[in-house]
C-alpha atoms as a PDB file:
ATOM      1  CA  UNK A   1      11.505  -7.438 -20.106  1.00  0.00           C
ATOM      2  CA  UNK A   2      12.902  -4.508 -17.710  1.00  0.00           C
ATOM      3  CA  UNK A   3       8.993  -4.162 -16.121  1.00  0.00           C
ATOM      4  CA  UNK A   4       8.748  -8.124 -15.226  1.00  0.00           C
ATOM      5  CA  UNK A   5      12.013  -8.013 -13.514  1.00  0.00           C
ATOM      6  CA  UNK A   6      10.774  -4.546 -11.620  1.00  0.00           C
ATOM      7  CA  UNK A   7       7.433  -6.930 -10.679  1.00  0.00           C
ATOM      8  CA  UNK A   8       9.888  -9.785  -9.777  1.00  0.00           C
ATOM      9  CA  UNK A   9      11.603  -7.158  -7.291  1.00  0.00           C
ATOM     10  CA  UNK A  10       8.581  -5.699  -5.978  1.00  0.00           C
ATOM     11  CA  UNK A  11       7.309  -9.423  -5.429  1.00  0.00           C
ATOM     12  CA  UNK A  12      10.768 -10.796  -4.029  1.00  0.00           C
ATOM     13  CA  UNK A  13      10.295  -7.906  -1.831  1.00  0.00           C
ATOM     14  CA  UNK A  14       6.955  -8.007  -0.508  1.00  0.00           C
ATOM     15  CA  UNK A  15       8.153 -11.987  -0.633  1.00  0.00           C
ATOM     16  CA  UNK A  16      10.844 -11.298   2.232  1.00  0.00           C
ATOM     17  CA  UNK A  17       8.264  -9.107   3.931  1.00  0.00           C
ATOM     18  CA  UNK A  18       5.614 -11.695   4.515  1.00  0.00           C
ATOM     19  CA  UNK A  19       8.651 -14.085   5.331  1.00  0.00           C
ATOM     20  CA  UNK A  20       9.953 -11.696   8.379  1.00  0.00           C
ATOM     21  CA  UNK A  21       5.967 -11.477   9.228  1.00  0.00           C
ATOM     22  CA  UNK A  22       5.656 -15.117   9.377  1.00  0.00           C
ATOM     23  CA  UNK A  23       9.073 -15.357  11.564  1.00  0.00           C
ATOM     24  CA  UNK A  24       7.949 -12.643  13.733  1.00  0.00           C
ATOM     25  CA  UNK A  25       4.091 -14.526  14.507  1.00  0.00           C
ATOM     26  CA  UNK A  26       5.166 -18.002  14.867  1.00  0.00           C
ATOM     27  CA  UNK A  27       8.000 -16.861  17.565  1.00  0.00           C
ATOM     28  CA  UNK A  28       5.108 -15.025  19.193  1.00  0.00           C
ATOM     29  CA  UNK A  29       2.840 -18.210  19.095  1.00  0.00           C
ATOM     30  CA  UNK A  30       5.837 -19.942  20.078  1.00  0.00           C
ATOM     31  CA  UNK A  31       6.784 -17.712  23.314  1.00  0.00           C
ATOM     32  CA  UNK A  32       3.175 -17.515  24.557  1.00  0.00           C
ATOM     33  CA  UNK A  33       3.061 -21.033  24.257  1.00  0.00           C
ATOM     34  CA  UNK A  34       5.843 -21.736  26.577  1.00  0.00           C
ATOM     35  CA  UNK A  35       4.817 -19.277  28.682  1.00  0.00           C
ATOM     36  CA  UNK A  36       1.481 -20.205  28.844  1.00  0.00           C
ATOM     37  CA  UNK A  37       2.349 -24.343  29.500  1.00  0.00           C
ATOM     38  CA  UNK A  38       5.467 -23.007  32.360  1.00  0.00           C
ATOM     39  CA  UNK A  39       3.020 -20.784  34.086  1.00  0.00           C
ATOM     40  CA  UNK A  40      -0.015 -23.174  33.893  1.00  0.00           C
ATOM     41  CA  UNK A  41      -2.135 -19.936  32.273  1.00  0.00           C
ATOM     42  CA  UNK A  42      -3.566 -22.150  29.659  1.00  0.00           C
ATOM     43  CA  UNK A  43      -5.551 -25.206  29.398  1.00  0.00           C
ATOM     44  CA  UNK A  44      -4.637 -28.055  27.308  1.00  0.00           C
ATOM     45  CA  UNK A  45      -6.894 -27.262  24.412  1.00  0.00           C
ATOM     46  CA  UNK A  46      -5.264 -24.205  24.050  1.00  0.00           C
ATOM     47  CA  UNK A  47      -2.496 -25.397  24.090  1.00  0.00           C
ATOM     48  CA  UNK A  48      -3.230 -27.804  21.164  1.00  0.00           C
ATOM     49  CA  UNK A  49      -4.749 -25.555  19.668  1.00  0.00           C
ATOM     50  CA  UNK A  50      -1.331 -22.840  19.831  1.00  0.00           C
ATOM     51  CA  UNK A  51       0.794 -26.151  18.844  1.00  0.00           C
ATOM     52  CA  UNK A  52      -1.679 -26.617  15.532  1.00  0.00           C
ATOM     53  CA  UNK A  53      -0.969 -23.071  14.638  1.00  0.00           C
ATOM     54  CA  UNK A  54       2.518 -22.748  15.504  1.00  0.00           C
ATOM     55  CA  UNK A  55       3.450 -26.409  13.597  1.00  0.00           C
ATOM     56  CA  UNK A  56       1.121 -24.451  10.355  1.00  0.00           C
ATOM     57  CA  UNK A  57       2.928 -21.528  10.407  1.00  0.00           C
ATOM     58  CA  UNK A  58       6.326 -23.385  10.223  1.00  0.00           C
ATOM     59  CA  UNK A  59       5.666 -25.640   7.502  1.00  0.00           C
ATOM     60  CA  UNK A  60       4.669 -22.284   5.687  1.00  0.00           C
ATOM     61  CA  UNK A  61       7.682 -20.776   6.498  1.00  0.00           C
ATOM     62  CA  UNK A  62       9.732 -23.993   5.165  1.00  0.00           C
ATOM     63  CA  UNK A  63       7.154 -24.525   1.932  1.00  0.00           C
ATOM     64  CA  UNK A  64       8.172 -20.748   0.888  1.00  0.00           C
ATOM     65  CA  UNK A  65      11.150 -21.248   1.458  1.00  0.00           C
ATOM     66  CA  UNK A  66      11.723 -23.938  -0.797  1.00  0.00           C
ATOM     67  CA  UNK A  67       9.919 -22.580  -3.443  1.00  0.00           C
ATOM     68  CA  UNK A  68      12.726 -19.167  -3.234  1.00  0.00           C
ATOM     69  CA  UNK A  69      14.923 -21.684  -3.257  1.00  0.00           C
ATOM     70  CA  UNK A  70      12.995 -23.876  -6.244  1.00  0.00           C
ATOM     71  CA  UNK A  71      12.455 -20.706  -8.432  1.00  0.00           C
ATOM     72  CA  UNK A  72      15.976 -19.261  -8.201  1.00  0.00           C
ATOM     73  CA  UNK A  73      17.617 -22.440  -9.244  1.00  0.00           C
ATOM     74  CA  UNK A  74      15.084 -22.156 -11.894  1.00  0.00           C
ATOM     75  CA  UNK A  75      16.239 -18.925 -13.044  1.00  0.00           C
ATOM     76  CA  UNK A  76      19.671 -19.518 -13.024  1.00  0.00           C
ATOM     77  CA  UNK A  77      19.054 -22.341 -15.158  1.00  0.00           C
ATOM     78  CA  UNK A  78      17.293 -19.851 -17.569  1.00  0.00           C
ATOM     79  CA  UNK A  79      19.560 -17.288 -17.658  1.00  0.00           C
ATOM     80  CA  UNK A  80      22.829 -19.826 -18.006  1.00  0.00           C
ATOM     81  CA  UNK A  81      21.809 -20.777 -21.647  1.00  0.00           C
ATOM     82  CA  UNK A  82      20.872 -17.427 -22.910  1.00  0.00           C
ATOM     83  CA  UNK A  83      24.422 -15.794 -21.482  1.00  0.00           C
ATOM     84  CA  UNK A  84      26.476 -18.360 -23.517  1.00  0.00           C
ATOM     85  CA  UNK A  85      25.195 -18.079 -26.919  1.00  0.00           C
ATOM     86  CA  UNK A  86      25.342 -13.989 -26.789  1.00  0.00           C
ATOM     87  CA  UNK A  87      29.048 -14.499 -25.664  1.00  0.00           C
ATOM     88  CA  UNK A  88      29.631 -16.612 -28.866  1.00  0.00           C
ATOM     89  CA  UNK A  89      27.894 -14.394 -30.950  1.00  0.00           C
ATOM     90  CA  UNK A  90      29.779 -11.445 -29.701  1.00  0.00           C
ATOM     91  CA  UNK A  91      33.321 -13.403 -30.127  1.00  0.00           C
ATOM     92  CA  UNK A  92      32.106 -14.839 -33.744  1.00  0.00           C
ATOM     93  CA  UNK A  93      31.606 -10.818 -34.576  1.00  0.00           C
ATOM     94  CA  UNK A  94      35.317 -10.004 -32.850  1.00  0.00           C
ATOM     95  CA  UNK A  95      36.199 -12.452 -34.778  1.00  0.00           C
ATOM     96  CA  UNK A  96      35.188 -11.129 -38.030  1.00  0.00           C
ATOM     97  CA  UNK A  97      36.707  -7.868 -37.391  1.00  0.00           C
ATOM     98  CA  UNK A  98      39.847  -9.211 -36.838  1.00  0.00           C
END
């Protein structure tokens, strides 16, 4: 049980890293887009083709997102259930004591 949740961490981790990767290359697709369409550098395909990528790597961003979101609702759900019945158990034995 302990080594999934160490995998889980390592994952949420590496997770978050690709996240703040993502961030980082659609601002960059995003600023050399605007520069690149205020200074006339680049033609219209290009900038299609920038829009395409930049409009991709957002809906990315959002889809994983979601899914954090998605699986640690999930997992709070889980771990509810199994938290109560230990708690009874634990009084019922308190209780037996007394």
């Amino acid at each position: 049980m302990r080594e999934s949740r160490l995998k889980n961490s390592n994952n949420d981790s590496e997770r978050s890293e690709a996240l703040a990767d993502l961030r980082r290359l659609t601002s960059v697709i995003l600023d050399n887009l605007e520069e690149g369409s205020r200074n006339r550098l680049i033609n219209p395909k290009e900038i299609r083709l920038l829009g395409g990528t930049a409009i991709r790597s957002i809906r990315l961003y959002l889809k994983t997102l979601e899914e954090d979101r998605t699986r640690r609702s999930k997992e709070k759900a889980n771990d509810s259930p199994q938290k109560i019945p230990e708690t009874f158990q634990g009084d019922q034995i308190k209780a037996g004591k007394d």
